[in-house]
Protein backbone atom coordinates (compact mmCIF):
# COMPACT_ATOMS: atom_id res chain seq x y z
CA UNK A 1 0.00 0.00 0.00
CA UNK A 2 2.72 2.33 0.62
CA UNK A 3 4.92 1.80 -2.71
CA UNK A 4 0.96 2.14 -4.49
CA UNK A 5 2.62 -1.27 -6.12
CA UNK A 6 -0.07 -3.58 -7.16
CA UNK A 7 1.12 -6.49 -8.98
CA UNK A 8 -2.09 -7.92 -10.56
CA UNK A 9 -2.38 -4.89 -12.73
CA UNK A 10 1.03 -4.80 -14.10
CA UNK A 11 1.63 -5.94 -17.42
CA UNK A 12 5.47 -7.26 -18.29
CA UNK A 13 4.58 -6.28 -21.82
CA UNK A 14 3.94 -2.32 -21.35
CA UNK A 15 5.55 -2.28 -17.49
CA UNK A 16 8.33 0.03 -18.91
CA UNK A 17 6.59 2.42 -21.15
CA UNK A 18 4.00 2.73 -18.56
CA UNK A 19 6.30 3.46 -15.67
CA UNK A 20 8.64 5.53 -18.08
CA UNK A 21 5.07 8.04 -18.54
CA UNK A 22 4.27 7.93 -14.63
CA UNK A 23 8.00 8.94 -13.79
CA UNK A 24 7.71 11.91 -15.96
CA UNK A 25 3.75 12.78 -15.34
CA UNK A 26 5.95 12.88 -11.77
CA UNK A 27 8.50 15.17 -12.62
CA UNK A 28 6.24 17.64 -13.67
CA UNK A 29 3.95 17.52 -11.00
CA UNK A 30 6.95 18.47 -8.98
CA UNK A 31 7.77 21.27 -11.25
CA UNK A 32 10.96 19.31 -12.94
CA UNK A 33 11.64 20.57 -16.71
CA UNK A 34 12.07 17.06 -18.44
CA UNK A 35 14.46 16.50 -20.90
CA UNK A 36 15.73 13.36 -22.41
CA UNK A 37 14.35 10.45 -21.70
CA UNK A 38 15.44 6.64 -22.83
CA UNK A 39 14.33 3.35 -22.69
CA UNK A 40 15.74 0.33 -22.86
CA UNK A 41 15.34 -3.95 -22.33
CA UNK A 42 16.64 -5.01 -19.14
CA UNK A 43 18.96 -7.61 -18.22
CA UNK A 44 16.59 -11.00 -17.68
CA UNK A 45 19.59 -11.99 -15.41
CA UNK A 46 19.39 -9.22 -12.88
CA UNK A 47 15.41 -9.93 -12.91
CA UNK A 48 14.61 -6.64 -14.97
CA UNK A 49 12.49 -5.58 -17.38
CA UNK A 50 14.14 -2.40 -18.28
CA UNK A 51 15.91 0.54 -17.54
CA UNK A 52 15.14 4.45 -17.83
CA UNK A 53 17.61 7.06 -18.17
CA UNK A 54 15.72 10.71 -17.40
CA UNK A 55 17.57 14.24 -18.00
CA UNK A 56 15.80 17.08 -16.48
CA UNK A 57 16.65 20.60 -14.36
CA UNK A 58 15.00 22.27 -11.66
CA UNK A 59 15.47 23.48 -8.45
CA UNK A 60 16.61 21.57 -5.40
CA UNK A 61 13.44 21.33 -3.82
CA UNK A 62 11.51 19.80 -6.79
CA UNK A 63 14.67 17.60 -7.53
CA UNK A 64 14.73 16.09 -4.00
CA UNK A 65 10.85 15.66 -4.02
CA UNK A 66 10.97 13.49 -7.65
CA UNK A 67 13.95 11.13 -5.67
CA UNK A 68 11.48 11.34 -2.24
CA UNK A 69 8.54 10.63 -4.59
CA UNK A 70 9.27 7.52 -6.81
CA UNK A 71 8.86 5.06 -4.12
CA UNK A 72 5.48 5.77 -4.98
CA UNK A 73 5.22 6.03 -8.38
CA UNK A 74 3.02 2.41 -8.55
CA UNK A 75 6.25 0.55 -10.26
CA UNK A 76 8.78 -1.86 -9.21
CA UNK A 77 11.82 0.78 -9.30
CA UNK A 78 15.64 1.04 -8.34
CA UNK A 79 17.51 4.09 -8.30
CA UNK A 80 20.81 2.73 -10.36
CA UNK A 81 22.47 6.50 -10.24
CA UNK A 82 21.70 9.82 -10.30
CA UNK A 83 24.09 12.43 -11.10
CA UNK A 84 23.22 16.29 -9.91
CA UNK A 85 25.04 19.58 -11.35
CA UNK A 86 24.95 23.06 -10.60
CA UNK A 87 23.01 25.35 -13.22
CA UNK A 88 24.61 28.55 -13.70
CA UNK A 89 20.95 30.08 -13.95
CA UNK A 90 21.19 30.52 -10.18
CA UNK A 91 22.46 28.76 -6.65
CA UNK A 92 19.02 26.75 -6.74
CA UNK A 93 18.59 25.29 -9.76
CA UNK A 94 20.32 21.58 -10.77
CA UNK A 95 20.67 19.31 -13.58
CA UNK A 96 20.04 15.71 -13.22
CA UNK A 97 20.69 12.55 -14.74
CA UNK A 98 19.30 9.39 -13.15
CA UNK A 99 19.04 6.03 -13.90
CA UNK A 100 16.00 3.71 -12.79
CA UNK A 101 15.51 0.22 -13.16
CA UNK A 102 12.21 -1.23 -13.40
CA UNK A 103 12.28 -4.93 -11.75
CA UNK A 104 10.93 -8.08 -13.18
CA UNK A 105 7.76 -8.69 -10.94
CA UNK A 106 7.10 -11.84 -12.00
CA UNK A 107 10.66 -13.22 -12.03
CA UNK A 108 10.85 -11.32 -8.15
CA UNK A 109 7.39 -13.28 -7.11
CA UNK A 110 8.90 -16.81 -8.29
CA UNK A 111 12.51 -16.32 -6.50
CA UNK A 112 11.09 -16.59 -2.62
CA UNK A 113 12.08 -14.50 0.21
CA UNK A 114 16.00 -15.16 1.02
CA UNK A 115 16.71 -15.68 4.77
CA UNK A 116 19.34 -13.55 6.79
């Protein structure tokens, strides 16, 4: 309930696209200016599906809400990176590059819960 993560209604076939549009209907909504964005297959080793790459800019509040924020975003998700830089435009403002991977659900739901 927390992550908003229900697995019934994800669909392996459109699980990337789909959380590739919620991350960015997300950045907006936190006042992040999107840039690129890219897509691409996961590695079925490492249980994903995919990976995003998102370039945006904004200032450090709306940054560090999008990172607080995409716990919720309703998607399997792992923060692989995320690289922030200074904008010259003034001391608040950053550019971003981050790096999400979107997990395998099914592959996750099959594997078990390891023991400590």
């Amino acid at each position: 309930d927390q992550f908003k993560l229900d697995p019934v209604k994800l669909h392996k076939s459109t699980a990337v696209a789909e959380a590739s549009a919620a991350i960015q209907k997300l950045a907006a909504a936190s006042g992040i200016q999107v840039g690129a964005v890219r897509e691409s297959a996961g590695r079925a080793a490492n249980k994903e599906l995919g990976t995003v790459q998102l370039e945006g800019m904004g200032q450090v509040p709306a940054v560090t809400a999008l990172l607080s924020r995409l716990q919720s975003v309703g998607y399997p998700l792992v923060i692989e990176s995320v690289q922030l830089t200074p904008m010259p435009m003034g001391p608040a403002m950053l550019k971003f590059n981050l790096s999400l991977v979107i997990l395998d659900f099914e592959q996750w739901k099959k594997g078990g819960v390891g023991h400590a």
